[in-house]
C-alpha atoms as a PDB file:
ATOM      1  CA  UNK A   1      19.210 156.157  38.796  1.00  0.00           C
ATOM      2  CA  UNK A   2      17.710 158.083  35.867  1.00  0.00           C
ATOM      3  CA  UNK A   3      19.098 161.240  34.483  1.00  0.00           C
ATOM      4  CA  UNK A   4      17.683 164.105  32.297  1.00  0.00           C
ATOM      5  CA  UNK A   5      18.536 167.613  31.628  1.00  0.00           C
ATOM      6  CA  UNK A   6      16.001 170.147  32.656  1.00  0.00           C
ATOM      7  CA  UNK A   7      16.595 174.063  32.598  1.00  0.00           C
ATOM      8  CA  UNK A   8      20.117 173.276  31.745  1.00  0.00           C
ATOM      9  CA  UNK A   9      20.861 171.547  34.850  1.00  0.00           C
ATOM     10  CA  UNK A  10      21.045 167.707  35.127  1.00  0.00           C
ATOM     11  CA  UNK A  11      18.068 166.100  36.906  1.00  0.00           C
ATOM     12  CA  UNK A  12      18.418 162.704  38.848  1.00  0.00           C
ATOM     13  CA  UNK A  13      16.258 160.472  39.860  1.00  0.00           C
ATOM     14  CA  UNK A  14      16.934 157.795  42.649  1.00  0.00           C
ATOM     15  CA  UNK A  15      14.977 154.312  42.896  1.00  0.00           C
ATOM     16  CA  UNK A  16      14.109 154.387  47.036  1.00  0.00           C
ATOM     17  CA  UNK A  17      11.102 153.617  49.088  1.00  0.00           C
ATOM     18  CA  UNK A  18      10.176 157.105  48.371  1.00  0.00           C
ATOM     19  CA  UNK A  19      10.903 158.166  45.045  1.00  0.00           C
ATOM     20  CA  UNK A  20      13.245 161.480  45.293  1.00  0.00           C
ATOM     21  CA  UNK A  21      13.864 163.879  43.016  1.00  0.00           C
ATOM     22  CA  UNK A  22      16.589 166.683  42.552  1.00  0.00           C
ATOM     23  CA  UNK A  23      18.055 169.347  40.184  1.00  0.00           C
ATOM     24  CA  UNK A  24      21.975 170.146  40.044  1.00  0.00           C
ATOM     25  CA  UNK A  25      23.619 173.166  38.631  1.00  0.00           C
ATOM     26  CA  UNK A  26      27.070 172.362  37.500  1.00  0.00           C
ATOM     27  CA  UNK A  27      28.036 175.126  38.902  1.00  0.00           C
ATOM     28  CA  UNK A  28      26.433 173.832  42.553  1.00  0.00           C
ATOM     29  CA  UNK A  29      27.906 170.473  41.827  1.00  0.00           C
ATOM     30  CA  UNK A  30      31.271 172.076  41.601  1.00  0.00           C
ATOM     31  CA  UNK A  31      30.983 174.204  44.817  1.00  0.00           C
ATOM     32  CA  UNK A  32      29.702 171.159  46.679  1.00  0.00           C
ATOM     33  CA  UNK A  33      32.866 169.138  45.798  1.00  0.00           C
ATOM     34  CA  UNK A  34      35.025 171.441  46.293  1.00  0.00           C
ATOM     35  CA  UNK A  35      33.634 172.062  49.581  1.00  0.00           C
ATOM     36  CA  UNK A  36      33.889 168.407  50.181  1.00  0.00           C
ATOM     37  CA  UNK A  37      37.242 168.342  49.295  1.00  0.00           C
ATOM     38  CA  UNK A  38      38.069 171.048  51.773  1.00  0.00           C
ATOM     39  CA  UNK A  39      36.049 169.107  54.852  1.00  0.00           C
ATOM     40  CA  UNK A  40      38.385 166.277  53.788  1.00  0.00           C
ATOM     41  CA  UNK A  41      41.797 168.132  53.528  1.00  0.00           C
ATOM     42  CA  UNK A  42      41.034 169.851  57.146  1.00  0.00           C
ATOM     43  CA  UNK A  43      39.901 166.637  58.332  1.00  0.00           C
ATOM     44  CA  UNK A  44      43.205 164.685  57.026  1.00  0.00           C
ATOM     45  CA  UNK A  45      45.269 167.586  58.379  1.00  0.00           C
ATOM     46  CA  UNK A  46      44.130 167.837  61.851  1.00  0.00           C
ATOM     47  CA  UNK A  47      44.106 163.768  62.283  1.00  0.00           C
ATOM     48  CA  UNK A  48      48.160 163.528  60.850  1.00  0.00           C
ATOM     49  CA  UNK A  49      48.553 166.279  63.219  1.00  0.00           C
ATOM     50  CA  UNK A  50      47.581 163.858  66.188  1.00  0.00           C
ATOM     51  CA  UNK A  51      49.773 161.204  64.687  1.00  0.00           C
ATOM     52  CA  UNK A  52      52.652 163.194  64.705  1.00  0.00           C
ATOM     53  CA  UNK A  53      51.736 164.184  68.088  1.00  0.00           C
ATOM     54  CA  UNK A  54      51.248 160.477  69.689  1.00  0.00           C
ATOM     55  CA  UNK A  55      54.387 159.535  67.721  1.00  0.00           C
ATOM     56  CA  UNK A  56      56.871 161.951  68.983  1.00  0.00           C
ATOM     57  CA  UNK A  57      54.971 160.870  72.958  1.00  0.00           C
ATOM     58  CA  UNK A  58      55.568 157.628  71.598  1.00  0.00           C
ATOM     59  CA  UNK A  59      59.828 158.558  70.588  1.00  0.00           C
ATOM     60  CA  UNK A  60      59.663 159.700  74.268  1.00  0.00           C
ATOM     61  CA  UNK A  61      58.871 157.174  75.827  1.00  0.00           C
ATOM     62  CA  UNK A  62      61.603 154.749  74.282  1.00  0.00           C
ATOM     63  CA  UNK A  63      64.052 157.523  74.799  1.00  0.00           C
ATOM     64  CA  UNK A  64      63.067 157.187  78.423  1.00  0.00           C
ATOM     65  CA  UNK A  65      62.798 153.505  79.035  1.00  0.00           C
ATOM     66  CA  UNK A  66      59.392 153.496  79.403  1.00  0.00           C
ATOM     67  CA  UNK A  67      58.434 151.451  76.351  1.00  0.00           C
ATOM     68  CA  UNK A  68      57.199 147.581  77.407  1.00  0.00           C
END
């Protein structure tokens, strides 16, 4: 990758089949990971949320005998 700075904002350059360029604000760069960030968090929280879920099925089913 190549990088420049161009209108204040930091330019890369990626080495593909097709060459691709694109301009970042920091301020854009910032959004987008904290954006990220969020998918992730909701992501992680709604996953450990099943866990917790299957685990307490899971307690159950030894508390009934069921367990092999």
């Amino acid at each position: 990758m190549d990088y420049a700075i161009e209108d204040n904002k930091l330019k890369v350059t990626k080495e593909v089949t097709n060459q691709e360029v694109q301009t970042f604000s920091y301020g854009d760069l910032i959004k987008q990971k904290e954006a990220i960030q969020k998918s992730l968090d909701d992501f992680t929280t709604a996953r450990n949320t099943e866990i917790d879920e299957v685990n307490s099925l899971i307690a159950k089913c030894v508390e009934l005998g069921l367990a092999e």
